[in-house]
C-alpha atoms as a PDB file:
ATOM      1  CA  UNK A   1      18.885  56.901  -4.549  1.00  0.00           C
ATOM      2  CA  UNK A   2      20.385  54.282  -2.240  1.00  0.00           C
ATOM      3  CA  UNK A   3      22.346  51.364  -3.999  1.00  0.00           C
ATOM      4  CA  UNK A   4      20.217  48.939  -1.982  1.00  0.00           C
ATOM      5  CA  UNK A   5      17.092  50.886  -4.179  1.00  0.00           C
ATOM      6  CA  UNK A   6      18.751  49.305  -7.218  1.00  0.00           C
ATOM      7  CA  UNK A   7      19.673  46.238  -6.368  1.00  0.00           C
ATOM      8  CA  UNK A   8      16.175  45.431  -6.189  1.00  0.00           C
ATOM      9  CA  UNK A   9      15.704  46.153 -10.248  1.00  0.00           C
ATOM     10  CA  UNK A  10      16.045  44.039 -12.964  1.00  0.00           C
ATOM     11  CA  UNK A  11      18.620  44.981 -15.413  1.00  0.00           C
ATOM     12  CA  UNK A  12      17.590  44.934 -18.960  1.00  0.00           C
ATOM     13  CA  UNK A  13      19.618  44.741 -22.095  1.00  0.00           C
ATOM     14  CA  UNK A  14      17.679  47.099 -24.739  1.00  0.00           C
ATOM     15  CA  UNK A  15      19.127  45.065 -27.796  1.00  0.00           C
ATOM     16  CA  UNK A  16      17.936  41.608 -26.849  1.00  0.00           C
ATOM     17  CA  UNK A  17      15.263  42.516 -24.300  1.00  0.00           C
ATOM     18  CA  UNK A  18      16.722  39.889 -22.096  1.00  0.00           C
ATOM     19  CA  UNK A  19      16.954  40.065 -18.039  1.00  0.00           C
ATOM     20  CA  UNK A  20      20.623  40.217 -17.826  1.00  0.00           C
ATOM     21  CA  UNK A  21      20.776  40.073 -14.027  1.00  0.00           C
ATOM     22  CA  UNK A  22      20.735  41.559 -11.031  1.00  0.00           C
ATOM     23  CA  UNK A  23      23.419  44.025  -9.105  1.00  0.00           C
ATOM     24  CA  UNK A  24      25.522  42.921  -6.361  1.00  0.00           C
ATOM     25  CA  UNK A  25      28.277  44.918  -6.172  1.00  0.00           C
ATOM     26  CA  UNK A  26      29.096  48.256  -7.175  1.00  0.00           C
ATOM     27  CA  UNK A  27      32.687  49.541  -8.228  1.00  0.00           C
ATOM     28  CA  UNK A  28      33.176  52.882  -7.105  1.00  0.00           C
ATOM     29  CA  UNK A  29      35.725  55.701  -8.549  1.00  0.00           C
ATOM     30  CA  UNK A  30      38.369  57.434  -5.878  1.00  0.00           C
ATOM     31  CA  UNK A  31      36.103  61.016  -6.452  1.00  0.00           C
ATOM     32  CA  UNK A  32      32.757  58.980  -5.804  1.00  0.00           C
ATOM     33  CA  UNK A  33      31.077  58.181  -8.993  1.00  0.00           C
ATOM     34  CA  UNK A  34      30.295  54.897  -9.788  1.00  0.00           C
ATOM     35  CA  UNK A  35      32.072  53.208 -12.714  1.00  0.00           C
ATOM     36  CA  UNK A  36      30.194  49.755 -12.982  1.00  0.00           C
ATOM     37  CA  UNK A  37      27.766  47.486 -11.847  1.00  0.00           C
ATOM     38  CA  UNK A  38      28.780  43.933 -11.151  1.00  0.00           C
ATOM     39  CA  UNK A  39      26.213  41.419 -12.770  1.00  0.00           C
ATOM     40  CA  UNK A  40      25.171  37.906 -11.123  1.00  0.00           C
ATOM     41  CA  UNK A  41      23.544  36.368 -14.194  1.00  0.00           C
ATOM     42  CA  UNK A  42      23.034  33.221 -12.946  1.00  0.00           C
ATOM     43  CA  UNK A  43      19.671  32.194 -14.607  1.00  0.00           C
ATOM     44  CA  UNK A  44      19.129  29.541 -11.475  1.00  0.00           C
ATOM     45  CA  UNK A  45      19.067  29.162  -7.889  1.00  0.00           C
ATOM     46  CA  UNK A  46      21.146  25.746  -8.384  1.00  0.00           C
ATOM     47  CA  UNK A  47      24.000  27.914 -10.248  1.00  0.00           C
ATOM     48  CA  UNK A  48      27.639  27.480  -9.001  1.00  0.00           C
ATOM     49  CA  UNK A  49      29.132  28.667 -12.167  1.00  0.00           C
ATOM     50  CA  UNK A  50      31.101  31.590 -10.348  1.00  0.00           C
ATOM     51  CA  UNK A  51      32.107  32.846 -14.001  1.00  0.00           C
ATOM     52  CA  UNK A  52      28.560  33.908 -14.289  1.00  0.00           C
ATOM     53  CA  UNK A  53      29.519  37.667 -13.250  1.00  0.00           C
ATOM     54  CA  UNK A  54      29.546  39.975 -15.662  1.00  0.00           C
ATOM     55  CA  UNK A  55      30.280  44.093 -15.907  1.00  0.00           C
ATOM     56  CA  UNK A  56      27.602  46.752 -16.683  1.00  0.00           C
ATOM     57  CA  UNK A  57      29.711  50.038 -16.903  1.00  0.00           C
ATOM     58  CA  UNK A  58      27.796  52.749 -16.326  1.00  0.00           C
ATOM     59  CA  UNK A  59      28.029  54.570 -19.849  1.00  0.00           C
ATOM     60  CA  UNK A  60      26.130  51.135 -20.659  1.00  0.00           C
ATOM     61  CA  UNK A  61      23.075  52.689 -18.648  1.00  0.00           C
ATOM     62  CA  UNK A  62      20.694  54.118 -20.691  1.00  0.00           C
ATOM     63  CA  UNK A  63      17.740  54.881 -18.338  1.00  0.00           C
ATOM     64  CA  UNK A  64      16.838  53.833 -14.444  1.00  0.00           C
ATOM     65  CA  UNK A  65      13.689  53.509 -14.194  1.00  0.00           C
ATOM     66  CA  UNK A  66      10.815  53.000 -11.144  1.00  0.00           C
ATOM     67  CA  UNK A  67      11.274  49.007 -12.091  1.00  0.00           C
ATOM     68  CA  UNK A  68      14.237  48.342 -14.396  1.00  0.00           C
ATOM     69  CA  UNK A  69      17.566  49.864 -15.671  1.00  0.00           C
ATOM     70  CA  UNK A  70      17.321  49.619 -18.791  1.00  0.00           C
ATOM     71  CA  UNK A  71      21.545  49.138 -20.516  1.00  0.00           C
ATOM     72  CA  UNK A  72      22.479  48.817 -24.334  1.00  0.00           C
ATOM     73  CA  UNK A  73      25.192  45.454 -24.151  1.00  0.00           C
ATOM     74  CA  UNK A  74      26.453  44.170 -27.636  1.00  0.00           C
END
């Protein structure tokens, strides 16, 4: 799986059931494996909050799935 395949899904917090955002970056370990997900949760296209980023690690991940990836957030 490319990263560009999961950019395209929505991220979805399990607890809430909310869209939390999508991916736009990825931060990457020295031995390859990805730590965490950066967030853009901007809920609109007008947004210029840049604090709007948050961190999905990737122990957050509970299942990837064909549309959504699916994390449990507090």
């Amino acid at each position: 799986m490319r990263i560009s395949d999961l950019q395209m899904k929505k991220i979805i917090n399990i607890t809430s059931g909310k869209n939390i955002g999508n991916i736009v970056d990825v931060n990457v370990l020295e031995d390859g494996r990805i730590e965490s997900f950066v967030i853009d949760s901007s809920k609109s296209f007008f947004s210029f909050n840049k604090d709007s980023e948050n961190i999905v690690l990737w122990n957050d991940i509970d299942k990837i799935g064909e549309d959504v990836i699916l994390v449990r957030k507090g």
